[in-house]
C-alpha atoms as a PDB file:
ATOM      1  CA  UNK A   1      -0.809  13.490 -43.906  1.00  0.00           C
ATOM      2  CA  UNK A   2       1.346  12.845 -41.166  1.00  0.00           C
ATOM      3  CA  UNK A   3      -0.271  12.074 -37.719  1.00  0.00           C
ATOM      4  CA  UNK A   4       0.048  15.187 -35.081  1.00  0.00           C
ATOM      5  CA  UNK A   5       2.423  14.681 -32.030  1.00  0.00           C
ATOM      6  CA  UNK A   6       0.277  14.366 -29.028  1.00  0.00           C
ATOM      7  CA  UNK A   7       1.729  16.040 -25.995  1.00  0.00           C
ATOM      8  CA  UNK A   8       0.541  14.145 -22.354  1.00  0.00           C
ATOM      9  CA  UNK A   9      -2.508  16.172 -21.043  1.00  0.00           C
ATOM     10  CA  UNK A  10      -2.234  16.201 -16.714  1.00  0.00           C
ATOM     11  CA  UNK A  11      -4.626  17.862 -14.726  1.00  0.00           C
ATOM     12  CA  UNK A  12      -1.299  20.161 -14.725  1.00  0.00           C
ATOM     13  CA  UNK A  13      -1.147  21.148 -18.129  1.00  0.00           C
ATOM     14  CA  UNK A  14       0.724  24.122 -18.545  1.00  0.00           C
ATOM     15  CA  UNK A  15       1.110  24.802 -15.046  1.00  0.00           C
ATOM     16  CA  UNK A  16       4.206  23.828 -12.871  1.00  0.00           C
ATOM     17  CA  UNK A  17       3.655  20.366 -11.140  1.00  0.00           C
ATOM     18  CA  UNK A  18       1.897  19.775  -7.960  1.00  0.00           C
ATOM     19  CA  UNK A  19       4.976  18.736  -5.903  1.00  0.00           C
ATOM     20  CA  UNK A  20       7.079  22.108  -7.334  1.00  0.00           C
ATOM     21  CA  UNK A  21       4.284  24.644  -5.920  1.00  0.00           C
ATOM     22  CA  UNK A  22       4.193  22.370  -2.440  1.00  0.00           C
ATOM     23  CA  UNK A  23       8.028  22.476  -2.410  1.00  0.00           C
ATOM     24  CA  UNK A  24       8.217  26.123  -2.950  1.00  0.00           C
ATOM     25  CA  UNK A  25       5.318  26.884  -0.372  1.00  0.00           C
ATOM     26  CA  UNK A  26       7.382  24.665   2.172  1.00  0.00           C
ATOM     27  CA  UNK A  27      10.529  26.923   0.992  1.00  0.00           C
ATOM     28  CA  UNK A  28       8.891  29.980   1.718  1.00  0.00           C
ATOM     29  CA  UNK A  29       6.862  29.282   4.907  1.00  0.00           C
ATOM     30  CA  UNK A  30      10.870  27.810   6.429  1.00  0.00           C
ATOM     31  CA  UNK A  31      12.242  31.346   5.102  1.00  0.00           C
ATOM     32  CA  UNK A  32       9.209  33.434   6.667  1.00  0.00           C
ATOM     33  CA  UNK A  33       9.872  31.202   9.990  1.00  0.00           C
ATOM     34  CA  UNK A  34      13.748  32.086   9.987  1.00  0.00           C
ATOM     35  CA  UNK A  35      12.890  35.863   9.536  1.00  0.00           C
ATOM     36  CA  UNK A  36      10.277  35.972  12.157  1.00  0.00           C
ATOM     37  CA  UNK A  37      12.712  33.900  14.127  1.00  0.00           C
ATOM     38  CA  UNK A  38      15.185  36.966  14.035  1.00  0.00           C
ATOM     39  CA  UNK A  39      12.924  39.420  14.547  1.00  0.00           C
ATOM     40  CA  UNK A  40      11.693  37.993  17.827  1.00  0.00           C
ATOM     41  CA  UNK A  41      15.084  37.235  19.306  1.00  0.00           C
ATOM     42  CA  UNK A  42      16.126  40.700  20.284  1.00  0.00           C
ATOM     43  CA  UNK A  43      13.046  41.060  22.384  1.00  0.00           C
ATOM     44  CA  UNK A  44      13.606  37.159  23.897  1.00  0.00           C
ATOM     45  CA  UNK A  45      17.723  38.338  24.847  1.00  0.00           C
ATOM     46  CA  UNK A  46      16.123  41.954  25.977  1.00  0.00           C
ATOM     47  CA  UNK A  47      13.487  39.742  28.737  1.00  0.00           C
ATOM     48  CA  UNK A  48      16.487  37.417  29.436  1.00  0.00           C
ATOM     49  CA  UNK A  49      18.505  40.683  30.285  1.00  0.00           C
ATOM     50  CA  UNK A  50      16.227  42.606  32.333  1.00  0.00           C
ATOM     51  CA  UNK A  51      16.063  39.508  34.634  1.00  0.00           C
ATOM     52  CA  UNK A  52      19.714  40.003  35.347  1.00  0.00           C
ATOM     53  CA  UNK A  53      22.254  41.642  37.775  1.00  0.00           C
ATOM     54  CA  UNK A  54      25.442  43.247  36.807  1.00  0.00           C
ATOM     55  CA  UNK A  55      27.807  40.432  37.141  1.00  0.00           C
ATOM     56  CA  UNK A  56      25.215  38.069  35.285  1.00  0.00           C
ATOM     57  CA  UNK A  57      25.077  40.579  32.348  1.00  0.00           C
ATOM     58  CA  UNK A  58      28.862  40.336  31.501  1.00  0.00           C
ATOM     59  CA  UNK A  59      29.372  36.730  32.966  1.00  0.00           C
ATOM     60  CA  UNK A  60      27.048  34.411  31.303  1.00  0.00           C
ATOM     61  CA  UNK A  61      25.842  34.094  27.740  1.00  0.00           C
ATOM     62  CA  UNK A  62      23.270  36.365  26.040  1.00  0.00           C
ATOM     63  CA  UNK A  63      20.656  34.002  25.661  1.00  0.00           C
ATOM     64  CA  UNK A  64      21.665  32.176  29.048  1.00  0.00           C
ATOM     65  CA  UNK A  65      19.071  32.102  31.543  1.00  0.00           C
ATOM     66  CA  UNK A  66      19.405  33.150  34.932  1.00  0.00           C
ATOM     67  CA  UNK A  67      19.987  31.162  38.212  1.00  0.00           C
ATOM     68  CA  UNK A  68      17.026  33.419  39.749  1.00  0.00           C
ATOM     69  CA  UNK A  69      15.454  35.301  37.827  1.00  0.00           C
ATOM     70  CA  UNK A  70      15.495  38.953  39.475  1.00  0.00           C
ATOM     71  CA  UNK A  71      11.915  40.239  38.930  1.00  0.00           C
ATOM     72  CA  UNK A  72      12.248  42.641  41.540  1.00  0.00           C
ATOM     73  CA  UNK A  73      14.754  44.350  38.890  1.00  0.00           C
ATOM     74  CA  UNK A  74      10.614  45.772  37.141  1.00  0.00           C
ATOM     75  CA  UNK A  75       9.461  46.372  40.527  1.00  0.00           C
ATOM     76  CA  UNK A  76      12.346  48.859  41.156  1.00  0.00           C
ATOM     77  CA  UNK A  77      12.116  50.694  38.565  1.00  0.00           C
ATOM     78  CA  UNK A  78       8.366  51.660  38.937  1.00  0.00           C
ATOM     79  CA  UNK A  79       8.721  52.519  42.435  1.00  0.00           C
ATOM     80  CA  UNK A  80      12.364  54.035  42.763  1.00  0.00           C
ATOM     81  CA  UNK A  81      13.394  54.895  39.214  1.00  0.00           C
ATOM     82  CA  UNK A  82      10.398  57.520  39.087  1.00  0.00           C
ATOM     83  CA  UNK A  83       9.555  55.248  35.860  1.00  0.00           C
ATOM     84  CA  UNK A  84       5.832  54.963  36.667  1.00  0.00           C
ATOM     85  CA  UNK A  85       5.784  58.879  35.670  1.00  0.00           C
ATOM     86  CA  UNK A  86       7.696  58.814  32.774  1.00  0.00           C
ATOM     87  CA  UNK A  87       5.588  55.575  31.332  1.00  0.00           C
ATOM     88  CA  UNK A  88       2.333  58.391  32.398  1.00  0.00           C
ATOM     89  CA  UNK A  89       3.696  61.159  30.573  1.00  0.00           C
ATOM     90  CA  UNK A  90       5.240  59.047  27.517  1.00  0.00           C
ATOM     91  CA  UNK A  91       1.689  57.488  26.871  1.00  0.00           C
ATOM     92  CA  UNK A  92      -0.497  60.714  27.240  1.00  0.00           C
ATOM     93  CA  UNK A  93       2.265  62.940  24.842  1.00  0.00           C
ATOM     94  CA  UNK A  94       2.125  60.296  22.353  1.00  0.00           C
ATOM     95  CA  UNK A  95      -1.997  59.811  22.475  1.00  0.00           C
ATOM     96  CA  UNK A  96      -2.227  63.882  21.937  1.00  0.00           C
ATOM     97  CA  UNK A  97       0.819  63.936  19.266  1.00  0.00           C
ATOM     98  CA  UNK A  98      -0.972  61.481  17.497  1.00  0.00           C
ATOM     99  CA  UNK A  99      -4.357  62.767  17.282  1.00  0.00           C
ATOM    100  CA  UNK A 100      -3.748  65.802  16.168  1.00  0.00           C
ATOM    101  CA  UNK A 101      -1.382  65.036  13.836  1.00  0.00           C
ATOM    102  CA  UNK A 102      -3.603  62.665  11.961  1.00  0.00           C
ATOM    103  CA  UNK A 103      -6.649  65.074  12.478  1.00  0.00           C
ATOM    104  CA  UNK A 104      -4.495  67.853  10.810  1.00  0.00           C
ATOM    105  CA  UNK A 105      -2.867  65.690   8.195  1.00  0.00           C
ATOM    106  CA  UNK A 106      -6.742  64.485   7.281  1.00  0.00           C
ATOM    107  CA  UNK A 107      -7.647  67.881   6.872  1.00  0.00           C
ATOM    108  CA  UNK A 108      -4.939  69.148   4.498  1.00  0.00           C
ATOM    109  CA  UNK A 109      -4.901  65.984   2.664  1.00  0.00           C
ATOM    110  CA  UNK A 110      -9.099  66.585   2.073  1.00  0.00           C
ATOM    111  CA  UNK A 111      -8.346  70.439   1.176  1.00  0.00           C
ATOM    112  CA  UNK A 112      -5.955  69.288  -1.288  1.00  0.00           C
ATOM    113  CA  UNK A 113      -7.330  66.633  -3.250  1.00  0.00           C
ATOM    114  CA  UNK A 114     -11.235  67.068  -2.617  1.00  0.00           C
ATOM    115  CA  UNK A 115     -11.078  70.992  -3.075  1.00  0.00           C
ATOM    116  CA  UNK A 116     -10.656  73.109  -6.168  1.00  0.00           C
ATOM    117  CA  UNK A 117      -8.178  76.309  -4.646  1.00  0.00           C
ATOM    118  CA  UNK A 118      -5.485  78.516  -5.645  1.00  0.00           C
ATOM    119  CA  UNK A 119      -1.979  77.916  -4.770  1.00  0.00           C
ATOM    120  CA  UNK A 120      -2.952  73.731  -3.665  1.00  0.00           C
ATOM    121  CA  UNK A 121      -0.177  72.837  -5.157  1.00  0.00           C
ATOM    122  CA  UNK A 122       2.289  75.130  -3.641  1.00  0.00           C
ATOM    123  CA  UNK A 123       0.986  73.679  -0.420  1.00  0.00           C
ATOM    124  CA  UNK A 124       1.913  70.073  -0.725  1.00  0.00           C
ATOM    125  CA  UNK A 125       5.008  70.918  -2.300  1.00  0.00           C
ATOM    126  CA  UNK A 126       5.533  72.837   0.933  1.00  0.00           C
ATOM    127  CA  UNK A 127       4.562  70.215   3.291  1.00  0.00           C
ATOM    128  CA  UNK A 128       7.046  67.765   1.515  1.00  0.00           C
ATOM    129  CA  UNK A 129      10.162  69.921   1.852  1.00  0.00           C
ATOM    130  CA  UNK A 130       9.432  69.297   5.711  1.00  0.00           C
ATOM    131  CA  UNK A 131      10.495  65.520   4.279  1.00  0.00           C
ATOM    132  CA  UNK A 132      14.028  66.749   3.316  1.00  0.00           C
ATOM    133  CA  UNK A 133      14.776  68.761   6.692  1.00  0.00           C
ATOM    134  CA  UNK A 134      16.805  67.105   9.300  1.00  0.00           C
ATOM    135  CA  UNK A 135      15.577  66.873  12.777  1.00  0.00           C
ATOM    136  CA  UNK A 136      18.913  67.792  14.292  1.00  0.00           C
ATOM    137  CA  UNK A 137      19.269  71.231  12.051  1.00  0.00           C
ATOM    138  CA  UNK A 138      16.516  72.055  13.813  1.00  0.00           C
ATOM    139  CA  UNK A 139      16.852  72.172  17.120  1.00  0.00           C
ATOM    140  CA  UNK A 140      18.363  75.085  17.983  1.00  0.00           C
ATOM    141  CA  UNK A 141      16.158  77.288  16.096  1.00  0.00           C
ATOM    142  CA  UNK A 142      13.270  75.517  17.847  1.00  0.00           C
ATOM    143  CA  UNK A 143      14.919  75.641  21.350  1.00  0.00           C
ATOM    144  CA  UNK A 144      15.190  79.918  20.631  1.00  0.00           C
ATOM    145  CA  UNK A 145      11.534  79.739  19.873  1.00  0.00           C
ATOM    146  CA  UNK A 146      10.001  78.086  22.645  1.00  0.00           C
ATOM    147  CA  UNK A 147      12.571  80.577  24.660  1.00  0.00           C
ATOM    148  CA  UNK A 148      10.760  83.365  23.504  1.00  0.00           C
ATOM    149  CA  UNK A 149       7.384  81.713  23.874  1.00  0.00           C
ATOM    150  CA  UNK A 150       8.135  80.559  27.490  1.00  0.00           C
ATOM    151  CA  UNK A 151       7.384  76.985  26.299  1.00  0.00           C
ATOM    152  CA  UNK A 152      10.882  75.540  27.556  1.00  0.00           C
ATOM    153  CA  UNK A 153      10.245  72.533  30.261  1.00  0.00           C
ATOM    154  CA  UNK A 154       6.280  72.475  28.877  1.00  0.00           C
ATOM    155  CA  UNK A 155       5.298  69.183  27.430  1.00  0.00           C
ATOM    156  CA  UNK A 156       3.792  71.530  24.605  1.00  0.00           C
ATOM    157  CA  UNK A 157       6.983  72.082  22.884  1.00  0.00           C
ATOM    158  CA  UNK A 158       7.589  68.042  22.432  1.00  0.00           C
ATOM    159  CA  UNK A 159       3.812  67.949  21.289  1.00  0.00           C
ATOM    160  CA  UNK A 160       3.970  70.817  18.832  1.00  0.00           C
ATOM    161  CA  UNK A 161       7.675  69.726  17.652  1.00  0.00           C
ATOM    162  CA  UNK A 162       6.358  65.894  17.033  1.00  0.00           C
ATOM    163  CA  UNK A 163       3.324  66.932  14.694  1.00  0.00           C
ATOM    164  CA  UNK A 164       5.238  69.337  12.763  1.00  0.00           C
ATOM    165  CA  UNK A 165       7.663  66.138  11.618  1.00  0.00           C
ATOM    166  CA  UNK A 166       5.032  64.081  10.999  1.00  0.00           C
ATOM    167  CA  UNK A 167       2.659  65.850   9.247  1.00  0.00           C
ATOM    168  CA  UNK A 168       4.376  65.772   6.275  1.00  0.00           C
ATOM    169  CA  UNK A 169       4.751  61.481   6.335  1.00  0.00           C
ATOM    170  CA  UNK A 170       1.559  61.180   6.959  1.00  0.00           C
ATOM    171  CA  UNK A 171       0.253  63.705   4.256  1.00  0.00           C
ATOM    172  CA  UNK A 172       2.484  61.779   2.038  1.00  0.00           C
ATOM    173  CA  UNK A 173       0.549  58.253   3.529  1.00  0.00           C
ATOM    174  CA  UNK A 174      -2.888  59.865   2.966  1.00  0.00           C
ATOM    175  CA  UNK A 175      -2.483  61.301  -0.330  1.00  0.00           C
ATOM    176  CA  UNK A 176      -2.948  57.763  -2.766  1.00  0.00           C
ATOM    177  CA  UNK A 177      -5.965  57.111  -0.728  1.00  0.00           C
ATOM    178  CA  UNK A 178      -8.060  60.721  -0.731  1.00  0.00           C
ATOM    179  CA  UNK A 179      -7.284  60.696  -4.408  1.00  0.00           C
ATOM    180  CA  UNK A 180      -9.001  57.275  -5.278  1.00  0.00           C
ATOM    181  CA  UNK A 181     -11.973  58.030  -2.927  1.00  0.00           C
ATOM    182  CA  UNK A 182     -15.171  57.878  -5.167  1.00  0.00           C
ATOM    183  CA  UNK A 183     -16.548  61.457  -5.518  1.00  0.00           C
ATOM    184  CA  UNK A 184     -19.824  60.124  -6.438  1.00  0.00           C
ATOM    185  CA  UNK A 185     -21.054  60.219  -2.496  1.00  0.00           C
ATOM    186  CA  UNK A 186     -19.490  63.439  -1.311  1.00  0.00           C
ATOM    187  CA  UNK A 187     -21.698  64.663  -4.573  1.00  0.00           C
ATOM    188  CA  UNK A 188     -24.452  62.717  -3.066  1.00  0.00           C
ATOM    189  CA  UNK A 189     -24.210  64.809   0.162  1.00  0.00           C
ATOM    190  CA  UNK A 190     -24.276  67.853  -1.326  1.00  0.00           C
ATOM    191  CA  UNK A 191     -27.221  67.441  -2.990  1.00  0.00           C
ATOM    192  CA  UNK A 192     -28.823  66.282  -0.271  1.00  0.00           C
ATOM    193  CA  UNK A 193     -27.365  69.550   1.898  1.00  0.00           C
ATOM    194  CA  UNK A 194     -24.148  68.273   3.706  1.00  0.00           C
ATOM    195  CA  UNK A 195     -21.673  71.002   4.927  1.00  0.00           C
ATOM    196  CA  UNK A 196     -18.259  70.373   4.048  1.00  0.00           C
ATOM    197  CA  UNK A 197     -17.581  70.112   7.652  1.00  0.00           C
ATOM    198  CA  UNK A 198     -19.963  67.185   7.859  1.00  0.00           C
ATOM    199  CA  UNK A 199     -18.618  65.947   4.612  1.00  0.00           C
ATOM    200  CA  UNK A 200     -15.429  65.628   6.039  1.00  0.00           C
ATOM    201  CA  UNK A 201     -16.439  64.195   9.366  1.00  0.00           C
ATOM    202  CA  UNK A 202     -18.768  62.115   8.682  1.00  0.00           C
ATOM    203  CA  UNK A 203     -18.155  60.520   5.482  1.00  0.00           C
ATOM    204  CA  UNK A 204     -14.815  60.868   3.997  1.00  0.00           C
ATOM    205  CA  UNK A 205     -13.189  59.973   8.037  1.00  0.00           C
ATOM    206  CA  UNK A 206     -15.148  56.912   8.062  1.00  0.00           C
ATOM    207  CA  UNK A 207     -14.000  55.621   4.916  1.00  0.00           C
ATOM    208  CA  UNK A 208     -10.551  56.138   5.490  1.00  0.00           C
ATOM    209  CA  UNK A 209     -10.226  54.641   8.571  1.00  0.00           C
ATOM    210  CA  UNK A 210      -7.908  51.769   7.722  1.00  0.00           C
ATOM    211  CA  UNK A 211      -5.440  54.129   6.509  1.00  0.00           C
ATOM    212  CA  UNK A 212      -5.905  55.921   9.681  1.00  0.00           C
ATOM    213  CA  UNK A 213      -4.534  52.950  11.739  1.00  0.00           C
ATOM    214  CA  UNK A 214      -1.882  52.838   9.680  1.00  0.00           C
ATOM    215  CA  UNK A 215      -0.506  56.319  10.446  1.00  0.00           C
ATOM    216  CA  UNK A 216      -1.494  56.382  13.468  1.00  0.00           C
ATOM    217  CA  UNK A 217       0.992  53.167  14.480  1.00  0.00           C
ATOM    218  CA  UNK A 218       3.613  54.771  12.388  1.00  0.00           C
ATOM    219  CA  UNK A 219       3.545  58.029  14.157  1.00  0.00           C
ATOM    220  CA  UNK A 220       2.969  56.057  17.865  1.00  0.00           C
ATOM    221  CA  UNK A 221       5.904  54.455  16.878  1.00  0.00           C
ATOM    222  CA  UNK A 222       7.980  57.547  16.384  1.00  0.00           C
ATOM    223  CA  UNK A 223       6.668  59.678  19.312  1.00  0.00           C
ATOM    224  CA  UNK A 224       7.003  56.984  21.775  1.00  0.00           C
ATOM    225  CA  UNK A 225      10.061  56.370  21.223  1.00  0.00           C
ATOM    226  CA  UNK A 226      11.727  59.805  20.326  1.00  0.00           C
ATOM    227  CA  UNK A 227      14.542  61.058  22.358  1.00  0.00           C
ATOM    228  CA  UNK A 228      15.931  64.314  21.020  1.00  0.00           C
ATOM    229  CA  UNK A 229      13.348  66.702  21.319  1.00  0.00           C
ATOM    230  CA  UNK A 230      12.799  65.600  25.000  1.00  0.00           C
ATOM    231  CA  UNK A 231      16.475  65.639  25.788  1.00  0.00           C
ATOM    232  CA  UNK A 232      16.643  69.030  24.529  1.00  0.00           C
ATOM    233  CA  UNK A 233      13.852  71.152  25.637  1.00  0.00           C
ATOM    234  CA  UNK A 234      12.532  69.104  28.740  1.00  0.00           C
ATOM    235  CA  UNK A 235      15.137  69.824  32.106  1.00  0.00           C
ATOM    236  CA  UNK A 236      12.684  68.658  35.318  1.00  0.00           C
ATOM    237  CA  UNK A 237      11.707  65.056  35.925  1.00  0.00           C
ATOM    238  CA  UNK A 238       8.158  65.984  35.937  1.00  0.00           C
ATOM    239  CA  UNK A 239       7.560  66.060  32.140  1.00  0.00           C
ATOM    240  CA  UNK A 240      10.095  63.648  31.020  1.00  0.00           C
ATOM    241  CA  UNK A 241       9.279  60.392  28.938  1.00  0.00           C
ATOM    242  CA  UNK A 242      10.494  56.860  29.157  1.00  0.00           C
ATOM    243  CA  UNK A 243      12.950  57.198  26.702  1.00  0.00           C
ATOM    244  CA  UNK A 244      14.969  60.117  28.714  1.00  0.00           C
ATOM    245  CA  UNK A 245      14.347  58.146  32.333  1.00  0.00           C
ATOM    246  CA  UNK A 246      16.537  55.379  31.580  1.00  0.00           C
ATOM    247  CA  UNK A 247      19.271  57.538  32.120  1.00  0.00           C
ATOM    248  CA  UNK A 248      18.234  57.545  35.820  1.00  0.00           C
ATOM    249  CA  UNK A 249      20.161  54.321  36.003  1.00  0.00           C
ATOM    250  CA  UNK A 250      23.127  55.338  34.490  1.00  0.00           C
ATOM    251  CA  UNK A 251      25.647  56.731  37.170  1.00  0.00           C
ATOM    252  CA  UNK A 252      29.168  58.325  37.232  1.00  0.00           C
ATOM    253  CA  UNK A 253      30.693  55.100  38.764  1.00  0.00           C
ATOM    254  CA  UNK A 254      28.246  52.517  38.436  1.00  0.00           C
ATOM    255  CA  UNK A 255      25.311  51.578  36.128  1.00  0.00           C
ATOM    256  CA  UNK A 256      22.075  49.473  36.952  1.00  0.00           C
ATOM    257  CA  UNK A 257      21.937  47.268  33.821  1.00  0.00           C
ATOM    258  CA  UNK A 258      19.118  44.999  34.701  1.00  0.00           C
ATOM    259  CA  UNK A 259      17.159  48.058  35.550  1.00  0.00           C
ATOM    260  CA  UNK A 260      17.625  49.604  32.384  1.00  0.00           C
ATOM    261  CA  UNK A 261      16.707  45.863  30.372  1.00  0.00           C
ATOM    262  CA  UNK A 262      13.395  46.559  32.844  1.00  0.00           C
ATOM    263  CA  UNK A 263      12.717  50.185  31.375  1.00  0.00           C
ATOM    264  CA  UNK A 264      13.093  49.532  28.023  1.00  0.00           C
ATOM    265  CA  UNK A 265      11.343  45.825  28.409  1.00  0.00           C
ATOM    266  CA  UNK A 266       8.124  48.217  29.848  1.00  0.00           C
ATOM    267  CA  UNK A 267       8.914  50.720  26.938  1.00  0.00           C
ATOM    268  CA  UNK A 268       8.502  48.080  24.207  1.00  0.00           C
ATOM    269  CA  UNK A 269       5.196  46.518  25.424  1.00  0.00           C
ATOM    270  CA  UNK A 270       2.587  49.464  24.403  1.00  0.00           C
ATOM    271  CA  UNK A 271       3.959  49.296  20.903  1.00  0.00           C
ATOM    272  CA  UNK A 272       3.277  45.428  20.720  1.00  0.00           C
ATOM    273  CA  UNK A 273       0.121  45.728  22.186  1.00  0.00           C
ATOM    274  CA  UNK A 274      -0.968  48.409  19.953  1.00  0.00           C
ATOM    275  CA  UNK A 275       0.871  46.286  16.484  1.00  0.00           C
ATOM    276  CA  UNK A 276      -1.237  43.374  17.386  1.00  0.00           C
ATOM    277  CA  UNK A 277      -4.875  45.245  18.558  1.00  0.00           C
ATOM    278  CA  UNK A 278      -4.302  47.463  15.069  1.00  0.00           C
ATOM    279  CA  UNK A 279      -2.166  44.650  12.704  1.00  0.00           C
ATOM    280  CA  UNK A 280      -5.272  43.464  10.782  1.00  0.00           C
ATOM    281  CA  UNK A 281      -6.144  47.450   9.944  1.00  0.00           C
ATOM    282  CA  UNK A 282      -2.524  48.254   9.364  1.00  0.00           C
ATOM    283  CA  UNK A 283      -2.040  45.754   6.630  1.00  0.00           C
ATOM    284  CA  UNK A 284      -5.124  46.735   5.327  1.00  0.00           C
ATOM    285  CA  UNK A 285      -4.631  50.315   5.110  1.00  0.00           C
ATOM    286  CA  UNK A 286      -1.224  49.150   3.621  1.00  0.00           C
ATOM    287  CA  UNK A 287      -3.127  47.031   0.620  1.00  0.00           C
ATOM    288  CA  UNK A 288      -5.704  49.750  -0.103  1.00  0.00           C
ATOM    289  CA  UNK A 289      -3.238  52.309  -0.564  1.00  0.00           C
ATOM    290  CA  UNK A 290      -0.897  50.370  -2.721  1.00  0.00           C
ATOM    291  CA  UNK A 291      -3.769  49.148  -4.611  1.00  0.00           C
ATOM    292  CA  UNK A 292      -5.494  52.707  -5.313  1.00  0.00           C
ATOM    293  CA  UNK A 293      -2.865  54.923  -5.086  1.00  0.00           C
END
């Protein structure tokens, strides 16, 4: 009987070697760097900008730094450019758009997968059409309406036209989770009496709260920085949002360029701030929803 061939036993036996798996770790942390890397340099070349005059804008280099930088360039534009009101009336729109979009979306998304009802179905299919309908086919239909309604100029037409296009997203982001939700506790409640009201509010909300943040950032992220709806059906300075004030700079002859780097430097910083309070919840809500839905 021949002898058996004896392969050499590591403490890597059928795994790749130790110095492959370090080399591709090193690989993939150098190619997550470079990313990053480009992600952050528009907002480094956007800082370098806004500390810039006219003639520095188109003379020097984009990522060349100023001989002074011109700091004053932020100060004018929250006390001349009327900027202070539009950063106001961009964060309280967005705060209410958001709200009650994700309080609406929560409730439709419970009705539908938590409650036994005729024509369900017909609902959601409804509510994703809205997916397939273009903002811009839209808006004059919606401009007659809010004629009629006397709801031209009133920060309630932005509000009401911003939850209508993102109820159906966030629907659409609530779904995967409401349907892998244990029933087990809401049957709990019941027995023990629980409305459905309190049901809803006080046990299915709580448990979907990570998925919350994550809509919630998504729709901040489209409200604050929207531009047609405001455009369209707001005309007086009083109700107008950051994103339509940085045309305050831009004149018939000449434009303020470092002043409008400042604007949309003081535009960018509530969405950071929010991305980094909410990031761990975001990627969370991101994981349980790929994981259950």
């Amino acid at each position: 009987m021949e002898p058996a061939v004896r392969l050499p036993v590591g403490p890597e036996t059928g795994h790749s070697p130790v110095w492959a798996r370090r080399l591709g770790y090193a690989l993939l942390y150098v190619l997550l760097s470079l990313v990053a890397l480009l992600q952050i340099l528009p907002l480094v070349w956007l800082l370098l900008f806004s500390l810039k005059n006219n003639q520095e804008v188109f003379d020097m280099a984009p990522f060349a730094l100023p001989a002074t930088p011109r700091w004053e360039n932020y100060v004018k534009v929250w006390t001349e450019g009327n900027i202070s009101l539009y950063f106001f009336n961009s964060v309280w729109i967005t705060v209410v758009s958001v709200v009650f979009t994700v309080l609406f979306a929560s409730l439709v998304t419970f009705a539908i997968t938590r409650m036994r009802w005729k024509g369900r179905s017909l609902v959601l299919g409804l509510f994703m059409v809205g997916l397939m309908i273009p903002v811009h086919s839209t808006l004059i239909p919606l401009f007659s309406l809010f004629l009629k309604l006397n709801l031209t100029d009133h920060p309630l037409s932005v509000i009401l036209s911003y939850i209508a296009f993102n109820m159906p997203i966030t629907i659409m982001i609530l779904l995967g989770f409401y349907y892998a939700l244990p029933r087990e506790v809401e049957e709990a409640a019941v027995m023990d009496g629980c409305s459905v009201n309190r049901i809803f509010f006080r046990i299915v909300l709580p448990m979907t709260a990570s998925v919350i943040a994550t809509t919630a950032i998504i729709n901040m992220i489209y409200d604050w920085n929207e531009f047609i709806f405001v455009n369209t059906f707001i005309s007086s300075d009083a109700y107008k949002t950051l994103t339509v004030g940085v045309q305050n700079f831009i004149g018939q002859y000449t434009t303020d360029w470092g002043a409008i780097g400042a604007t949309l430097m003081i535009s960018i910083l509530p969405i950071l701030i929010a991305f980094l309070v909410l990031s761990e919840r975001i990627v969370e809500g991101i994981a349980a929803g790929s994981v259950k839905g």
